[in-house]
N, C-alpha and C. Protein backbone atom coordinates (compact mmCIF):
# COMPACT_ATOMS: atom_id res chain seq x y z
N UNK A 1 0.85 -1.17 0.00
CA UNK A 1 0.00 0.00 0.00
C UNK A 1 0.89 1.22 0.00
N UNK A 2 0.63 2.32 -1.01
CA UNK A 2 1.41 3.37 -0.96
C UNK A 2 0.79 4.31 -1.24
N UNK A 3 1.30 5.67 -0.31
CA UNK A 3 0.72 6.82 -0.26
C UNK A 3 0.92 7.37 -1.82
N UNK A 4 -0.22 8.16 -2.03
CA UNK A 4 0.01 9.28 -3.12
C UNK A 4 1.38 10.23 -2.43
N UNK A 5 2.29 10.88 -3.29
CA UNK A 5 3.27 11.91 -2.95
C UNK A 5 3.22 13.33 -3.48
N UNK A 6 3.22 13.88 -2.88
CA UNK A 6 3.41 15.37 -3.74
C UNK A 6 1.96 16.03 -3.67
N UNK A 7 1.14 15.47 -2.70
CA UNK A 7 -0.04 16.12 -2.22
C UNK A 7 -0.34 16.62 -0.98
N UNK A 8 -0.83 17.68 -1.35
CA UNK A 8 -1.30 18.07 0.16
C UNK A 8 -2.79 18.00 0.41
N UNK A 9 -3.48 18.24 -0.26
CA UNK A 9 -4.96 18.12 -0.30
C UNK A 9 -5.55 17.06 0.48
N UNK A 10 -6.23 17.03 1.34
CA UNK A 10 -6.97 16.26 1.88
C UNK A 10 -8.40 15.42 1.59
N UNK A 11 -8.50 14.02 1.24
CA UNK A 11 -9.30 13.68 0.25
C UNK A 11 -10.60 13.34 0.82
N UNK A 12 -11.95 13.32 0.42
CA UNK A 12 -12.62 12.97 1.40
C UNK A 12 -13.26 11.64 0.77
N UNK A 13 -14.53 11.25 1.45
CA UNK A 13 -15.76 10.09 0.85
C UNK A 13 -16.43 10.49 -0.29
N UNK A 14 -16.44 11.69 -0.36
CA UNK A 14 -17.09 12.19 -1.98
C UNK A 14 -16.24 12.11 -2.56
N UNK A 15 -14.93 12.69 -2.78
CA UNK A 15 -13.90 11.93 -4.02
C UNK A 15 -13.85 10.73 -3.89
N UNK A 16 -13.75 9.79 -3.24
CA UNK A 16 -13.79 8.50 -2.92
C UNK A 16 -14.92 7.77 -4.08
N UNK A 17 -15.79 8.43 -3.79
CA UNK A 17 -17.08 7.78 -4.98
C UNK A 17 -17.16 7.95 -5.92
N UNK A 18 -16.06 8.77 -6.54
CA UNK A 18 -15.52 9.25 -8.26
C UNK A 18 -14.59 8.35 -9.01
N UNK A 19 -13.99 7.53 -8.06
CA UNK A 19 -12.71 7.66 -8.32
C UNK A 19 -13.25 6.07 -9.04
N UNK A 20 -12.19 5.44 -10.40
CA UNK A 20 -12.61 4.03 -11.05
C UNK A 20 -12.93 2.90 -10.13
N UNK A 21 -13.98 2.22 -10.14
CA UNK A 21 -14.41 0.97 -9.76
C UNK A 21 -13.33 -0.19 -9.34
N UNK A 22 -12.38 0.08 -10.65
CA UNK A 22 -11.49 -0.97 -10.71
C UNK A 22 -10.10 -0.82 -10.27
N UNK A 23 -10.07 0.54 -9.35
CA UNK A 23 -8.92 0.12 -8.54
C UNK A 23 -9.27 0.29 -7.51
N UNK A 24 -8.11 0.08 -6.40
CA UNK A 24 -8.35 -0.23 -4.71
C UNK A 24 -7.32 1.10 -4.31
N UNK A 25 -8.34 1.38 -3.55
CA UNK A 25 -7.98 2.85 -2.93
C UNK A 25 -8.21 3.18 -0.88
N UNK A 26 -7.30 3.42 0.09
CA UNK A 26 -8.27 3.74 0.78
C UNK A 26 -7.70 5.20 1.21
N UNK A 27 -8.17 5.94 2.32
CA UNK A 27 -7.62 7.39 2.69
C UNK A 27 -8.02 7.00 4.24
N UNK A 28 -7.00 7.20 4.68
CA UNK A 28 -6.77 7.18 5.92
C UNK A 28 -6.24 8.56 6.41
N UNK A 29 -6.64 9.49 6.90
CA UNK A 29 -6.75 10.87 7.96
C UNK A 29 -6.53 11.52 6.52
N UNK A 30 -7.27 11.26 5.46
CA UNK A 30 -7.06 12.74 4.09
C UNK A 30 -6.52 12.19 3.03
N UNK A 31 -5.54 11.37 3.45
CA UNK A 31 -4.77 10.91 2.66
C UNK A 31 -4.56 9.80 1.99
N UNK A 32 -4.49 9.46 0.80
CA UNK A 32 -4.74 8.33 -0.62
C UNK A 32 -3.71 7.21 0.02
N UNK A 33 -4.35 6.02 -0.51
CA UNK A 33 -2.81 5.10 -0.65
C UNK A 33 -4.13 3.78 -1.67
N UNK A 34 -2.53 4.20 -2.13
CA UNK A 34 -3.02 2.86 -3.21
C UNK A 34 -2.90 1.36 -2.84
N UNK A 35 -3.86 0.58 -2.72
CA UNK A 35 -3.61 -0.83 -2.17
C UNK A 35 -3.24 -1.62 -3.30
N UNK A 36 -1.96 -1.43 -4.28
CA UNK A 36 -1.26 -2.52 -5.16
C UNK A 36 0.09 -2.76 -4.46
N UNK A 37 0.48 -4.26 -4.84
CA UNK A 37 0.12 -5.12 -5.91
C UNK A 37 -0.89 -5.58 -5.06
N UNK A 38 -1.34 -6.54 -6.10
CA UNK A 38 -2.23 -8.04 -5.37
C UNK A 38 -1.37 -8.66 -4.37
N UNK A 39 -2.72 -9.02 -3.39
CA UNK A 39 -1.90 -10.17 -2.67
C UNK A 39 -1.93 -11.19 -3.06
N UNK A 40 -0.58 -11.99 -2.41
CA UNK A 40 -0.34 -13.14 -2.78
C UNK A 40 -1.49 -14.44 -2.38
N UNK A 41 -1.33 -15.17 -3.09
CA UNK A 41 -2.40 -16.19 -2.58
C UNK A 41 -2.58 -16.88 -1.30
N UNK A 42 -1.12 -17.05 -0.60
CA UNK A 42 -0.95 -17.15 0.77
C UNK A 42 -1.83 -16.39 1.12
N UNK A 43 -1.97 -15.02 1.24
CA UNK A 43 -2.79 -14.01 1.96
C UNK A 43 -4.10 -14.66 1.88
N UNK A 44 -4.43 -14.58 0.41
CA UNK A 44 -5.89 -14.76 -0.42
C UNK A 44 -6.38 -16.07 0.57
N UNK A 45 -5.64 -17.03 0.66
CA UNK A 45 -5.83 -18.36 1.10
C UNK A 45 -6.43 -17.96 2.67
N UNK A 46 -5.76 -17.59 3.26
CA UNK A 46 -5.88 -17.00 4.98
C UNK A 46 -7.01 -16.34 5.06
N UNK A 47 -7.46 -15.53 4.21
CA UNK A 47 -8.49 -14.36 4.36
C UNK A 47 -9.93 -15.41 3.97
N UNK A 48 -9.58 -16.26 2.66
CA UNK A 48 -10.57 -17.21 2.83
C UNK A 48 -11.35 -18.09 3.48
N UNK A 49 -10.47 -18.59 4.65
CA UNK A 49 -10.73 -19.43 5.28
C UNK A 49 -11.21 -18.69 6.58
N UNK A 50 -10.57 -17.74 6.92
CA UNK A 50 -11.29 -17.08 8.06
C UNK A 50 -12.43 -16.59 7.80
N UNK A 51 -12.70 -15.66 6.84
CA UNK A 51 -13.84 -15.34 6.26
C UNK A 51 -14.95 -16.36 6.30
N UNK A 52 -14.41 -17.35 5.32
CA UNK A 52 -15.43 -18.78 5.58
C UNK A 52 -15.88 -19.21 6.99
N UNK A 53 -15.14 -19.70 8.01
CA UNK A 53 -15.54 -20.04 9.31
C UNK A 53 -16.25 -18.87 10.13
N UNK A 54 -16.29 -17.45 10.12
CA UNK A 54 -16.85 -16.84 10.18
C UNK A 54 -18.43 -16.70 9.97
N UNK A 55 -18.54 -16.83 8.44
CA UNK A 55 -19.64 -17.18 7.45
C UNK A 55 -20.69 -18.48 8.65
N UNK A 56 -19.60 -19.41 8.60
CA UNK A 56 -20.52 -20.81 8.89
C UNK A 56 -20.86 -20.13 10.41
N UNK A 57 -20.04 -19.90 11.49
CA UNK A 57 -20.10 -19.75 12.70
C UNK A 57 -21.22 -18.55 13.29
N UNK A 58 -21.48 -17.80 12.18
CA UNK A 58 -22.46 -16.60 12.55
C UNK A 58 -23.72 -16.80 11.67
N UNK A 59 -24.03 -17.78 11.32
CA UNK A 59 -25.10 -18.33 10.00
C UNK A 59 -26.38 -17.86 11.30
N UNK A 60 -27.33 -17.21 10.82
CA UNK A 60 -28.33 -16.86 11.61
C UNK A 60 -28.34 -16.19 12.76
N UNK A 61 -27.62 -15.20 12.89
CA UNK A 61 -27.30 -14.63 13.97
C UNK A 61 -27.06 -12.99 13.67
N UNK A 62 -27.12 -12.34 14.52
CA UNK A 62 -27.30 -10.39 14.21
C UNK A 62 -26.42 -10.22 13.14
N UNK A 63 -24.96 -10.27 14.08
CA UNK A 63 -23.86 -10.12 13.05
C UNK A 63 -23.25 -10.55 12.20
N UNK A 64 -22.62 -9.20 11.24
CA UNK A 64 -22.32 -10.12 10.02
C UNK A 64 -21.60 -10.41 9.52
N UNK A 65 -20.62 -10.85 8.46
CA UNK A 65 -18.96 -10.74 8.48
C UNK A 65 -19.22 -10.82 6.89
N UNK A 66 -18.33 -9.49 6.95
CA UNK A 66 -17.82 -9.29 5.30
C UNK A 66 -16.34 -9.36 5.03
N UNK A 67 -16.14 -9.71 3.41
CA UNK A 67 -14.64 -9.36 3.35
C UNK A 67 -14.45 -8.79 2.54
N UNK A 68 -13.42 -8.42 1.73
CA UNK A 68 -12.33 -7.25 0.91
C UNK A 68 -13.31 -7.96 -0.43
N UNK A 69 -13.10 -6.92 -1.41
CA UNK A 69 -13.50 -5.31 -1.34
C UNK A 69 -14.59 -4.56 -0.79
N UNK A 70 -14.93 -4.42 0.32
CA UNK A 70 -15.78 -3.93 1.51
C UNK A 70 -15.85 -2.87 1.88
N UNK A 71 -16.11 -1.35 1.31
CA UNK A 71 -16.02 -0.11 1.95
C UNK A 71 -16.21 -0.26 2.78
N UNK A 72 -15.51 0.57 3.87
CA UNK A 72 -15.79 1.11 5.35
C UNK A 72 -15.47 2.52 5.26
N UNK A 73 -16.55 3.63 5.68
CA UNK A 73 -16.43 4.86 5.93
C UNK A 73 -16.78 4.41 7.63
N UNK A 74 -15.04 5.35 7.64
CA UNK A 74 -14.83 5.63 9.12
C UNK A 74 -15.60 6.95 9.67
N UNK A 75 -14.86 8.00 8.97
CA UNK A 75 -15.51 9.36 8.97
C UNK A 75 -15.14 9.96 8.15
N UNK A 76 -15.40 11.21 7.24
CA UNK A 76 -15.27 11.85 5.96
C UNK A 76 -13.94 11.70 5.29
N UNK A 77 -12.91 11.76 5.71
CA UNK A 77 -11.50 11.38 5.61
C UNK A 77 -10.63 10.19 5.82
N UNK A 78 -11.44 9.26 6.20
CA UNK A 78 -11.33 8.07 6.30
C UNK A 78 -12.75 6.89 5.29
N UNK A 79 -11.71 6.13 5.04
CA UNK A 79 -12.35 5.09 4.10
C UNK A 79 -11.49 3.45 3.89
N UNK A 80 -11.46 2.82 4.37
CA UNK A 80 -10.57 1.70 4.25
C UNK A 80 -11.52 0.26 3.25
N UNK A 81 -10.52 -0.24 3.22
CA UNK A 81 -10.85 -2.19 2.67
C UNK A 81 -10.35 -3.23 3.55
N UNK A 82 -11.22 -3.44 5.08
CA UNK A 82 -10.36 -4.51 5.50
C UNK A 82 -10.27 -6.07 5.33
N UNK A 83 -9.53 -6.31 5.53
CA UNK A 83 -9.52 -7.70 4.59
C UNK A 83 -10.71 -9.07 5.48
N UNK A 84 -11.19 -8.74 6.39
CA UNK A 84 -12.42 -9.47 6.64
C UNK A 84 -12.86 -7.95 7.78
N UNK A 85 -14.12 -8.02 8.04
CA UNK A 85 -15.12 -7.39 9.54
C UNK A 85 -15.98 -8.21 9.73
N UNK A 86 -16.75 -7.67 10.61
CA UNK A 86 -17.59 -8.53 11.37
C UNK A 86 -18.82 -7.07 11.94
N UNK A 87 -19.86 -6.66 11.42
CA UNK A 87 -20.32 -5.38 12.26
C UNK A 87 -22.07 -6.58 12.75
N UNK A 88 -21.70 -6.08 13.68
CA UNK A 88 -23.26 -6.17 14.89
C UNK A 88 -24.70 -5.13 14.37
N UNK A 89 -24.46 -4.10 14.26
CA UNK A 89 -25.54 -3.04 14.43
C UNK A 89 -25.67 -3.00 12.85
N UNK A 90 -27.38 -3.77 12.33
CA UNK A 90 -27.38 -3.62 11.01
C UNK A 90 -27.85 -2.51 11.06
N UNK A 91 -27.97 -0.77 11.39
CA UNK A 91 -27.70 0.07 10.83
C UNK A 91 -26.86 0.74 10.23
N UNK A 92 -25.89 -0.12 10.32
CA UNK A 92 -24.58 0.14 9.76
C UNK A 92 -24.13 -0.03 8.65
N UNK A 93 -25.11 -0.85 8.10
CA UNK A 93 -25.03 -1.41 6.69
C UNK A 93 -25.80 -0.97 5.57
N UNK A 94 -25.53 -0.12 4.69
CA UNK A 94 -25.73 0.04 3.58
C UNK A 94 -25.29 -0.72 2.58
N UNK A 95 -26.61 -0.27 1.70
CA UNK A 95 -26.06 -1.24 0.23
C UNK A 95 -24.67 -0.70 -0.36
N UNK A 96 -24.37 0.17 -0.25
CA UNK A 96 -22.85 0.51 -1.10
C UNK A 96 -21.83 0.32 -0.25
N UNK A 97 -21.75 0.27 1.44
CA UNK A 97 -20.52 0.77 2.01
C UNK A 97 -20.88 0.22 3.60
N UNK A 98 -20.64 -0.02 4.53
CA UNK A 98 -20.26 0.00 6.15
C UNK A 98 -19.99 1.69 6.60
N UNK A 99 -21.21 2.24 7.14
CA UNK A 99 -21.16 3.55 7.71
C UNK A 99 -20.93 3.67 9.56
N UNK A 100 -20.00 3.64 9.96
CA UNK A 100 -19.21 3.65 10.95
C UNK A 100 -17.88 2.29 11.36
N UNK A 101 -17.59 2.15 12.61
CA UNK A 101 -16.78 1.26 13.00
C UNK A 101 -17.22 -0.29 13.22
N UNK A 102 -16.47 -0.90 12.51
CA UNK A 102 -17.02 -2.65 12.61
C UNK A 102 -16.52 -2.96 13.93
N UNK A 103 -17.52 -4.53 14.59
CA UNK A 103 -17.11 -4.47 15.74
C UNK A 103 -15.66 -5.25 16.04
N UNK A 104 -15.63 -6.01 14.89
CA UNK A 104 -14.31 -6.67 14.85
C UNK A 104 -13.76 -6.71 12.96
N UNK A 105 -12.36 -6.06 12.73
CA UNK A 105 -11.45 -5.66 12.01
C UNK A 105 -10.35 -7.16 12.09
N UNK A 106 -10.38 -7.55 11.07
CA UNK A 106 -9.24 -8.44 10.71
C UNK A 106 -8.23 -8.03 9.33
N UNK A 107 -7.28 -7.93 9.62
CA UNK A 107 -6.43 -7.58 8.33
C UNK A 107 -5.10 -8.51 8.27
N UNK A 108 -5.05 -9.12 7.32
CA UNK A 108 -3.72 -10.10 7.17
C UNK A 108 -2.56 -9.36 6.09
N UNK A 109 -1.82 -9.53 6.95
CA UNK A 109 -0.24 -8.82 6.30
C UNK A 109 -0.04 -9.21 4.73
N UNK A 110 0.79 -8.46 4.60
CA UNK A 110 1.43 -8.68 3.56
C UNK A 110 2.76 -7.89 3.46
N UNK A 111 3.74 -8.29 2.79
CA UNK A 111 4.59 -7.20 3.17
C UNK A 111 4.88 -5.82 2.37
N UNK A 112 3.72 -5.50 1.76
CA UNK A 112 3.48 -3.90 1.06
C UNK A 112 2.89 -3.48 2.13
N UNK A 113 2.33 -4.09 3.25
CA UNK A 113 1.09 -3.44 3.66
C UNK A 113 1.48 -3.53 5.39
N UNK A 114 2.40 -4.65 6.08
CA UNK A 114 2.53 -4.64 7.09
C UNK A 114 2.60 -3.70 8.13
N UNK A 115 3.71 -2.43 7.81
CA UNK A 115 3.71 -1.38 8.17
C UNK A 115 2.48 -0.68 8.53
N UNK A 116 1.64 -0.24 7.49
CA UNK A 116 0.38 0.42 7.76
C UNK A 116 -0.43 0.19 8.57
N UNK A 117 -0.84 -2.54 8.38
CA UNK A 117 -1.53 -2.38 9.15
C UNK A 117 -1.07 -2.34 10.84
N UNK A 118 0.01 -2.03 10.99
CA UNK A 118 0.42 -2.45 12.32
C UNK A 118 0.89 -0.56 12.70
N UNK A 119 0.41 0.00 12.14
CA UNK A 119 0.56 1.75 12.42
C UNK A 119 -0.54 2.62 12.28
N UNK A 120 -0.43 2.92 11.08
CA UNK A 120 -1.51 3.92 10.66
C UNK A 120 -2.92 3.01 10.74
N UNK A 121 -2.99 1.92 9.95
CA UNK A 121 -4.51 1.45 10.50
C UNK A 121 -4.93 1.32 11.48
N UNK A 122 -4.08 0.77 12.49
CA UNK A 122 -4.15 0.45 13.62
C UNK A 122 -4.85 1.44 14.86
N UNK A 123 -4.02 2.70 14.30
CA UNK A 123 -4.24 3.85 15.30
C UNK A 123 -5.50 4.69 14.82
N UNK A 124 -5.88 4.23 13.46
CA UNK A 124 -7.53 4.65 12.71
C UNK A 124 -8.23 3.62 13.87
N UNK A 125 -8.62 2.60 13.65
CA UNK A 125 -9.52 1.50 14.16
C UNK A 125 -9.32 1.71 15.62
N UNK A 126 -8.41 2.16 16.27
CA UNK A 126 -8.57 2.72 17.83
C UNK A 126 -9.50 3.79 17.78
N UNK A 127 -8.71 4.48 16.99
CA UNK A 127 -9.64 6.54 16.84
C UNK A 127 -11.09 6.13 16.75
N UNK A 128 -11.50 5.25 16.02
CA UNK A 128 -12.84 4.87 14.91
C UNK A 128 -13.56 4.17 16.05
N UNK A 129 -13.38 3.05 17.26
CA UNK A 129 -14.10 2.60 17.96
C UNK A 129 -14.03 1.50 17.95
N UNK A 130 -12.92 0.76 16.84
CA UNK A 130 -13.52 -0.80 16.86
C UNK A 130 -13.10 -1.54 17.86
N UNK A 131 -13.61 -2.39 18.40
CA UNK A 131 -13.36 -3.46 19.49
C UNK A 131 -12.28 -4.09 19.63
N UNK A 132 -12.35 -5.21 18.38
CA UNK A 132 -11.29 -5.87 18.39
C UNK A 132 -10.58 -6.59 16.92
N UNK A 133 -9.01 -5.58 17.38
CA UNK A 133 -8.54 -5.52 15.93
C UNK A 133 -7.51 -7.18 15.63
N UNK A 134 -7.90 -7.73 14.87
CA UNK A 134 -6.94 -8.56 14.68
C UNK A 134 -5.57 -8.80 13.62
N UNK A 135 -3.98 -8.88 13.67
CA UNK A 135 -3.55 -8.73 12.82
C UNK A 135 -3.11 -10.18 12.26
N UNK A 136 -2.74 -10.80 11.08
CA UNK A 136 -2.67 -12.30 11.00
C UNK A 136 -1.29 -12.30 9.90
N UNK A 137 -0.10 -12.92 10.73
CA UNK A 137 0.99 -13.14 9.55
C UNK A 137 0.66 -14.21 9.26
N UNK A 138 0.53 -14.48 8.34
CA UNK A 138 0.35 -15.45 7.27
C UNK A 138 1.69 -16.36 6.97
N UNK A 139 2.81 -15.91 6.97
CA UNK A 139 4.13 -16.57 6.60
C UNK A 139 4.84 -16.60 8.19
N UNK A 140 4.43 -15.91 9.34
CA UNK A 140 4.89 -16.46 10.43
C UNK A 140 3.53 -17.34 11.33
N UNK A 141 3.06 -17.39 10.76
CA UNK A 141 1.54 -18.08 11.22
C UNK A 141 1.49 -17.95 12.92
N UNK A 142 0.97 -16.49 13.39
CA UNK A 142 0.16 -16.09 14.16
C UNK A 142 -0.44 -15.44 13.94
N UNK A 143 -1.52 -14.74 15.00
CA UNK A 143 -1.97 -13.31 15.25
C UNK A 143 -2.08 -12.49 16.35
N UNK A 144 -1.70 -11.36 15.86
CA UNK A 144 -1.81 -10.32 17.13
C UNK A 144 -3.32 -9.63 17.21
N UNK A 145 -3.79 -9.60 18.48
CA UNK A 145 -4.96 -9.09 18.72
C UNK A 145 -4.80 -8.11 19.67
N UNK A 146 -5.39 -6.87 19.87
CA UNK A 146 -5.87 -5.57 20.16
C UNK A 146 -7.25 -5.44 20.70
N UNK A 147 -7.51 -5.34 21.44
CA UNK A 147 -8.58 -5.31 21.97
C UNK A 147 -8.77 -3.72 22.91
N UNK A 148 -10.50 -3.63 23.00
CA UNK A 148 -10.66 -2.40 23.28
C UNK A 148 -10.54 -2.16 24.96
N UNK A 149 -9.87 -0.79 25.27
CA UNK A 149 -10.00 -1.06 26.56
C UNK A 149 -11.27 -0.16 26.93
N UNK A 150 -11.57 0.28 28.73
CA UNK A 150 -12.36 1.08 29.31
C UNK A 150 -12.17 2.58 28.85
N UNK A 151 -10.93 2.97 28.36
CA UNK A 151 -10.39 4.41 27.92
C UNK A 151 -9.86 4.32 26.84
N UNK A 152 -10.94 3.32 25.78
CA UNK A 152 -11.06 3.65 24.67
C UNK A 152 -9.72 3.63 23.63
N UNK A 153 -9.21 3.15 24.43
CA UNK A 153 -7.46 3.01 23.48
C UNK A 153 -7.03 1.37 23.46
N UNK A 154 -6.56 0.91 22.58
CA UNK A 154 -6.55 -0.74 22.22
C UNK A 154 -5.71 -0.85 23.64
N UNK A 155 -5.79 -2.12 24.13
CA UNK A 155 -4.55 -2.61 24.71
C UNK A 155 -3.16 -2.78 24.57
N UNK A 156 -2.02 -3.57 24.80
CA UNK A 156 -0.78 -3.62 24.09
C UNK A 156 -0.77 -5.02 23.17
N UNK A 157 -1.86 -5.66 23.34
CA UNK A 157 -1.75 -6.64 22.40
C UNK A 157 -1.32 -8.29 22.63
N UNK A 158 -2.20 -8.99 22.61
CA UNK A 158 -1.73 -10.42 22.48
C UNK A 158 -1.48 -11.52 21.41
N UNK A 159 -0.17 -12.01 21.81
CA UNK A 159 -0.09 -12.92 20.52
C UNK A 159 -0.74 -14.46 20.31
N UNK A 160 -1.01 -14.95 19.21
CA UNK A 160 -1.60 -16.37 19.57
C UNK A 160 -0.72 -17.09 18.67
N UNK A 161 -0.23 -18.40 19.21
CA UNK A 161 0.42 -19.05 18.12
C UNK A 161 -0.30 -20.26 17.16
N UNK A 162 0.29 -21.31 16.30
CA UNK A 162 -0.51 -21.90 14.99
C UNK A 162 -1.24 -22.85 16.13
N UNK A 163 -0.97 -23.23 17.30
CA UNK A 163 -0.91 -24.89 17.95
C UNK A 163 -2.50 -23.85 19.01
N UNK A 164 -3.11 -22.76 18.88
CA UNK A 164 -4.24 -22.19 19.99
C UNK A 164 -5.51 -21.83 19.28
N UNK A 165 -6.27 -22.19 19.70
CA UNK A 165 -7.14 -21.94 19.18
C UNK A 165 -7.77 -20.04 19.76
N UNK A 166 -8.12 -19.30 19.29
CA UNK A 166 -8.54 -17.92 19.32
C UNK A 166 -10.15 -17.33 19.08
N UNK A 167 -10.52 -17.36 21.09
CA UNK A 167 -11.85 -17.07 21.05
C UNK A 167 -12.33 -15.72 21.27
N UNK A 168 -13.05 -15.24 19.65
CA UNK A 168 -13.02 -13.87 19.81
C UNK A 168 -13.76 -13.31 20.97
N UNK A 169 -13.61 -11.71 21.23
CA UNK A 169 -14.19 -10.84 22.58
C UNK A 169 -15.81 -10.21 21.48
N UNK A 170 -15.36 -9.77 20.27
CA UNK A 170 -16.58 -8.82 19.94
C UNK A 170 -17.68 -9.58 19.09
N UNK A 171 -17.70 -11.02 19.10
CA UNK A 171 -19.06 -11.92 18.99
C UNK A 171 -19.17 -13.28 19.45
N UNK A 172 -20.17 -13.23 19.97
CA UNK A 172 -20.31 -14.67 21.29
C UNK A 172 -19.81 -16.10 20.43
N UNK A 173 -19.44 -16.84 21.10
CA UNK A 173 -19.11 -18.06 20.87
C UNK A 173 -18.54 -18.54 19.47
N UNK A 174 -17.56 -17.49 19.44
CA UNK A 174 -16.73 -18.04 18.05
C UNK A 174 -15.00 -18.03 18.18
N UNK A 175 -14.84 -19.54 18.32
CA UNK A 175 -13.57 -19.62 18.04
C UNK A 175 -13.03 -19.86 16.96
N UNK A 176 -11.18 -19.38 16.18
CA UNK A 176 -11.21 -19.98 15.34
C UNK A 176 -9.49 -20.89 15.72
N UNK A 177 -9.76 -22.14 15.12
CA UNK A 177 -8.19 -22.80 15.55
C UNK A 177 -7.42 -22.47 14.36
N UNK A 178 -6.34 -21.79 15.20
CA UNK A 178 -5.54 -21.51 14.15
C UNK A 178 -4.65 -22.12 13.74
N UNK A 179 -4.58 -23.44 14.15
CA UNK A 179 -4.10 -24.76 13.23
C UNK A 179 -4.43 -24.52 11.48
N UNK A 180 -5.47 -24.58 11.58
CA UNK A 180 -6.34 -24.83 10.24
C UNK A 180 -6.39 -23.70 9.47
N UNK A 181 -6.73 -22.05 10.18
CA UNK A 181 -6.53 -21.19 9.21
C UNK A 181 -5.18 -21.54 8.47
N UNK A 182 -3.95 -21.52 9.10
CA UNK A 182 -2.85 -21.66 8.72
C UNK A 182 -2.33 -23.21 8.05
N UNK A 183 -3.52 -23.78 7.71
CA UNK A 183 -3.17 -25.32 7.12
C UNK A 183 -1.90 -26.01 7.72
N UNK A 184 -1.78 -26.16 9.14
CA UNK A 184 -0.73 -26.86 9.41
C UNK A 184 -1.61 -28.14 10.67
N UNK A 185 -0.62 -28.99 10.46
CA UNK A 185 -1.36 -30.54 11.33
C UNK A 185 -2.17 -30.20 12.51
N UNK A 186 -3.19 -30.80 13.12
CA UNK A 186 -3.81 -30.45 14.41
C UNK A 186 -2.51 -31.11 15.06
N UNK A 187 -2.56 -29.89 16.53
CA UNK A 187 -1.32 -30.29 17.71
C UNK A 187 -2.12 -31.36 18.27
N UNK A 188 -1.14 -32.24 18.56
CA UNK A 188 -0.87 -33.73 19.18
C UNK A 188 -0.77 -35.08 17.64
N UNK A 189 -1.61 -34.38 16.79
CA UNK A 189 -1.15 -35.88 15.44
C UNK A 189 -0.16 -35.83 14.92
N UNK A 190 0.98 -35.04 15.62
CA UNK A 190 2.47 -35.52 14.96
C UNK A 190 2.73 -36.56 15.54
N UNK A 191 3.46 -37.69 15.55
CA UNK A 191 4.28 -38.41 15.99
C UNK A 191 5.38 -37.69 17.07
N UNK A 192 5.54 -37.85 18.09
CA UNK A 192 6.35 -37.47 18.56
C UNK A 192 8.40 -37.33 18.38
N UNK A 193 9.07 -36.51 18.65
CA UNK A 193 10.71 -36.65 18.06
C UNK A 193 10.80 -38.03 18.45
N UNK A 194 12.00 -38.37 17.72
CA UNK A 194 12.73 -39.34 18.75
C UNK A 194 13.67 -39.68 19.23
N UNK A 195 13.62 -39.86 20.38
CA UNK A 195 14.53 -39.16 21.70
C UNK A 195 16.27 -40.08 21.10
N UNK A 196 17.06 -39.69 21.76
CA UNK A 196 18.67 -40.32 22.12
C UNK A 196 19.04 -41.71 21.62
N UNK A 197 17.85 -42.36 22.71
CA UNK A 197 17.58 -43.74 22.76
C UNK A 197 17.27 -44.60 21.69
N UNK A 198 16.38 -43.92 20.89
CA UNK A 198 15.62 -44.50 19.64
C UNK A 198 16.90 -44.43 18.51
N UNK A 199 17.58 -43.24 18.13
CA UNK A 199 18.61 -43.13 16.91
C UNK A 199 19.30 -44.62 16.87
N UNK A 200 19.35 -45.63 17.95
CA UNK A 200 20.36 -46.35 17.62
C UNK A 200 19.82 -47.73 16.60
């Protein structure tokens, strides 16, 4: 993701709705950034599967979970694509766009984009209200989660590794094991090493 350069202008949600269909754009505090290249399919793969278990796990229930390409208007100067949400309050939902803060934000790295989401997005989706932000490396297979505190500012963050399963705070009874997002064996069906004794 990269900023426009050589601007000062501050962009809002009405330029936002001008601008071609067919590229990916978001503005975070005024300002443009272009979300190229594509992600890699690793990513694509991760975002799928969470997205999916999401899908199945909230089937009939308030909230809803969308993924990328997904407007979110934060507030006039803000506009993002996160790579899955989850919003509770269907007034929030319009047919063109997500009009305020989702209650849970998932965004999986990439490395055009890591920086941003672990900075500038990060410190939007605090400003904006959302609950609970999740970040997902994909090639180090965890995630860091953010969660909202009493004074309104994320926490410092917890990590989860591939072998835990991760039960979200901002919708009831959904875990996801992150064995499986990350396609690696369920913990305990390895075979165990073998020890000293065994080499001979």
């Amino acid at each position: 993701m990269h900023a426009c350069t050589g601007a000062t202008r501050r962009y809002t949600f009405a330029d936002y709705q001008t601008w071609p269909e067919g590229e990916r754009w978001e503005i975070i505090d005024g300002a443009v950034y272009n979300m190229a290249p594509a992600p890699s399919t690793r990513h694509q793969s991760v975002v799928l599967k969470f997205a999916s278990t999401l899908q199945l796990k909230l089937a009939g229930q308030r909230c809803r979970p969308f993924a990328a390409p997904t407007d979110v208007k934060l507030s006039n100067t803000d506009v993002v694509q996160p790579d899955i949400l989850v919003v509770c309050d269907p007034s929030k939902i319009t047919e063109s766009h997500i009009e305020g803060a989702p209650d849970l934000v998932v965004e999986v790295l990439s490395p055009s984009t890591s920086a941003k989401d672990l900075r500038e997005k990060k410190a939007l989706y605090q400003r904006a209200g959302v609950h609970e932000y999740l970040v997902v490396d994909p090639l180090e297979n965890y995630v860091q989660r953010f969660l909202r505190r009493d004074d309104d500012s994320f926490d410092a963050g917890q990590i989860f590794g591939p072998d835990e399963r991760l039960a979200l705070t901002a919708v009831d009874d959904v875990d996801i094991a992150l064995w499986e997002l990350f396609e690696l064996p369920e913990p305990g069906s390895m075979p165990p090493a073998k020890g000293p004794e065994e080499w001979r």
